[in-house]
C-alpha atoms as a PDB file:
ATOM      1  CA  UNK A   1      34.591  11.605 -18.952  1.00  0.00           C
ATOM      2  CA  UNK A   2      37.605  13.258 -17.863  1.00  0.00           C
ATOM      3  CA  UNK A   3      40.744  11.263 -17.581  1.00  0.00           C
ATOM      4  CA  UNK A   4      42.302  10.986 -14.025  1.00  0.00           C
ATOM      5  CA  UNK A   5      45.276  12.922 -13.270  1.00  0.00           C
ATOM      6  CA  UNK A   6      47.431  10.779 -10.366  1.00  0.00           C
ATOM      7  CA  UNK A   7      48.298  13.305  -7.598  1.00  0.00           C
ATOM      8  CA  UNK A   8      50.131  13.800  -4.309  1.00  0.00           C
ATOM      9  CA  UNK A   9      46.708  12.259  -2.847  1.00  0.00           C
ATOM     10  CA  UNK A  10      46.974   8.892  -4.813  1.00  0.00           C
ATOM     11  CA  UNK A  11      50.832   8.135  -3.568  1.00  0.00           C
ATOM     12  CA  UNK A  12      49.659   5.998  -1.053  1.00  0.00           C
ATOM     13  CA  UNK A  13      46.932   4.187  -2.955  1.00  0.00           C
ATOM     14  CA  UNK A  14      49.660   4.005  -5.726  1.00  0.00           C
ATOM     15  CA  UNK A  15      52.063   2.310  -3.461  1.00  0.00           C
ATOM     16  CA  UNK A  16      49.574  -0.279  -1.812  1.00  0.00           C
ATOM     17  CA  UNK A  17      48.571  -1.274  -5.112  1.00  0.00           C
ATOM     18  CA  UNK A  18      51.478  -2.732  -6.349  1.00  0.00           C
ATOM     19  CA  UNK A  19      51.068  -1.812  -9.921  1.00  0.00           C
ATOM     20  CA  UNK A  20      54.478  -1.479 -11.813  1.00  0.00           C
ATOM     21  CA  UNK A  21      53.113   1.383 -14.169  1.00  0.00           C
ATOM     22  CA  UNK A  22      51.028   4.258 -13.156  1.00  0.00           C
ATOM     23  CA  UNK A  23      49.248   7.018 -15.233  1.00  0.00           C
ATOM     24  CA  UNK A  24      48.305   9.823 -16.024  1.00  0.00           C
ATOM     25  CA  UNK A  25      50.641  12.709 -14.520  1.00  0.00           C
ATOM     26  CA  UNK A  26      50.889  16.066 -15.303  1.00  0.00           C
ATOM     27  CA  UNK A  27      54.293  17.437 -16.224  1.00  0.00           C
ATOM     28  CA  UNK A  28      56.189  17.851 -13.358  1.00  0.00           C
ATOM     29  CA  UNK A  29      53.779  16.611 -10.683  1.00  0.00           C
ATOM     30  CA  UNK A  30      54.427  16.702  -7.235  1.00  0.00           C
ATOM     31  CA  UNK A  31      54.024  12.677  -6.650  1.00  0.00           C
ATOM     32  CA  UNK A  32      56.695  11.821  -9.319  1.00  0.00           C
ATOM     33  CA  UNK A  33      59.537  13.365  -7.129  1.00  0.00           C
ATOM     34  CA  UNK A  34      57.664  11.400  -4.293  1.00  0.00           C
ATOM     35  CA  UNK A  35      58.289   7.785  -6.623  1.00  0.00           C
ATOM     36  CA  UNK A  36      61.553   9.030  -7.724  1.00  0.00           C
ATOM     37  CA  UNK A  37      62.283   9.780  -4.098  1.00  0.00           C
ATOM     38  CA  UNK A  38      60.841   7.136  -1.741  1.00  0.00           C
ATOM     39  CA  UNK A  39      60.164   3.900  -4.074  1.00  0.00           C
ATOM     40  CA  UNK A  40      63.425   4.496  -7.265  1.00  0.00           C
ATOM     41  CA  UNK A  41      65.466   6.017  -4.437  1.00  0.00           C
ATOM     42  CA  UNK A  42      66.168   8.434  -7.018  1.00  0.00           C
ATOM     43  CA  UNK A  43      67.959  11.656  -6.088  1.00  0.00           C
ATOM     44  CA  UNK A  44      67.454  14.904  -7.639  1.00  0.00           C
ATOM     45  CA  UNK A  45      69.078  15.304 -11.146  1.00  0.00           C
ATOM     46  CA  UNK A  46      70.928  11.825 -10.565  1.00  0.00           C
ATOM     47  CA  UNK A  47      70.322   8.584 -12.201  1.00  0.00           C
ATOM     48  CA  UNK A  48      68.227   5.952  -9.869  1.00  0.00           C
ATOM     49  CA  UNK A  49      70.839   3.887  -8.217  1.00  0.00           C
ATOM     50  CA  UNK A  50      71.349  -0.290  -9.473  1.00  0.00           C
ATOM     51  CA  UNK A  51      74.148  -2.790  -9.456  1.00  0.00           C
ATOM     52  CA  UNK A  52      76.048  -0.501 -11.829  1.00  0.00           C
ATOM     53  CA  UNK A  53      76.842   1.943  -9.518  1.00  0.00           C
ATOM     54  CA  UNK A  54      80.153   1.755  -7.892  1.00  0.00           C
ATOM     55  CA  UNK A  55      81.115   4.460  -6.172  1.00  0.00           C
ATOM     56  CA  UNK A  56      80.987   5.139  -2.684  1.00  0.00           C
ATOM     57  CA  UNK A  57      78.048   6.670  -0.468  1.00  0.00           C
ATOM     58  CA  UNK A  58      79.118   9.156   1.367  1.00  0.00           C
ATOM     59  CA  UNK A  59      77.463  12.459   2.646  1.00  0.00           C
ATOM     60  CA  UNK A  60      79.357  14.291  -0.153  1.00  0.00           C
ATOM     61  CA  UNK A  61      79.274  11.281  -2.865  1.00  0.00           C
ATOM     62  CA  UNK A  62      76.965   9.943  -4.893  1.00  0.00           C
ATOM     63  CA  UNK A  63      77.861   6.167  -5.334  1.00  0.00           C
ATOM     64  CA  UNK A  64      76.288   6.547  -9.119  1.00  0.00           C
ATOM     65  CA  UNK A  65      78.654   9.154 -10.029  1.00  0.00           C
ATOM     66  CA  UNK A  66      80.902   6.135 -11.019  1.00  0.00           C
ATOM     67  CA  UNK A  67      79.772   3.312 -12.988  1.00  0.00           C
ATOM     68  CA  UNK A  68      80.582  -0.160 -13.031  1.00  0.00           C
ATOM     69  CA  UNK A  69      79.515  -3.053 -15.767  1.00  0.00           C
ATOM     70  CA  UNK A  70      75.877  -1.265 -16.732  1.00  0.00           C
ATOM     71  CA  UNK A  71      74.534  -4.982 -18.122  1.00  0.00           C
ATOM     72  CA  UNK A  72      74.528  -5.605 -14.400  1.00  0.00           C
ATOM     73  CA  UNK A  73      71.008  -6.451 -12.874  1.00  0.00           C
ATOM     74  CA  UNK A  74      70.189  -7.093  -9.324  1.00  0.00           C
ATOM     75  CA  UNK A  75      66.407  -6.663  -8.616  1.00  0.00           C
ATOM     76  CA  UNK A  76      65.398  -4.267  -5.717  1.00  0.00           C
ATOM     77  CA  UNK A  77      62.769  -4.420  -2.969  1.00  0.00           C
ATOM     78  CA  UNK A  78      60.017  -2.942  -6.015  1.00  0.00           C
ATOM     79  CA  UNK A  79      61.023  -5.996  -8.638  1.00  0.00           C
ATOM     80  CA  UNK A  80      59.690  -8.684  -5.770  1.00  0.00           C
ATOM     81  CA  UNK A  81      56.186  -6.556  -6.154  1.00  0.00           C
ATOM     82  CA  UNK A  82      56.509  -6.878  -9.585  1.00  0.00           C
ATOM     83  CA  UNK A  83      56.997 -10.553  -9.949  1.00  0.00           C
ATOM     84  CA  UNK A  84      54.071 -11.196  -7.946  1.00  0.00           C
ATOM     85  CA  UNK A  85      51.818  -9.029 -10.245  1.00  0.00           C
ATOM     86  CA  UNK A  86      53.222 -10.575 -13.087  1.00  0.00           C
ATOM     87  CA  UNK A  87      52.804 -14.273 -11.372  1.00  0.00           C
ATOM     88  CA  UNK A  88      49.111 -13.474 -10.463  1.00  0.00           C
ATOM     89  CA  UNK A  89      48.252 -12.281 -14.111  1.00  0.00           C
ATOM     90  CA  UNK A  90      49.783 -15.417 -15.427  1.00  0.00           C
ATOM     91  CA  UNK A  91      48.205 -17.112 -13.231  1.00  0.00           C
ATOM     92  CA  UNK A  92      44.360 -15.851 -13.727  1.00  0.00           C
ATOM     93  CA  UNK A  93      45.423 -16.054 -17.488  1.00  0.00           C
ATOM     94  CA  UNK A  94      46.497 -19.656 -17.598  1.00  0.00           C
ATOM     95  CA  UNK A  95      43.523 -20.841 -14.686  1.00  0.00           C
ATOM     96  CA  UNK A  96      41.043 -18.872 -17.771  1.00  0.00           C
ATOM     97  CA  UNK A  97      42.317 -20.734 -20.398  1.00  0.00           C
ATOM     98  CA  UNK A  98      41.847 -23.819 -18.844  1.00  0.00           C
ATOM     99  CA  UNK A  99      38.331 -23.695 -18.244  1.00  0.00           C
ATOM    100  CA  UNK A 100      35.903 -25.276 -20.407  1.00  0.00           C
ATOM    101  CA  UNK A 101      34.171 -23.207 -22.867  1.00  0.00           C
END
């Protein structure tokens, strides 16, 4: 079997999944400017924006063209998604270990 190469028409399925990793792309794909773009909030050629940025936003400005204390971490909206996955694999992990064998 061919592998499956994630496209523009898997963003959405991608999204409502919740997974935290995705693959396989091909090089330069379409759908990773959509992730950069709409779910890292990534601009093009720029770094995706955290706690270390500390600029300001402006039309003109990108508040991640000055940095601040990079050790600083301050989960976004995605992070939340991931903590649940992670939760719910701990979960099913620790409920399966528990059963009797």
């Amino acid at each position: 079997m061919e592998p499956h190469f994630l496209n523009k028409s898997d963003y959405d399925q991608m999204v409502q999944s919740g997974a935290a990793f995705g693959r396989q792309f091909h090089k330069d794909d379409p759908v990773l400017d959509m992730v950069d773009e709409k779910i890292l909030k990534r601009g093009r050629n720029r770094a995706a924006p955290g706690a270390w940025c500390s600029g300001w936003k402006g039309w003109w400005m990108d508040p991640c063209s000055q940095w601040g204390d990079a050790n600083i971490l301050k989960p976004g909206p995605q992070a939340k998604k991931f903590d649940e996955s992670i939760t719910n694999l701990l979960d099913d992990w620790s409920s399966q270990s528990n059963q009797c064998k």
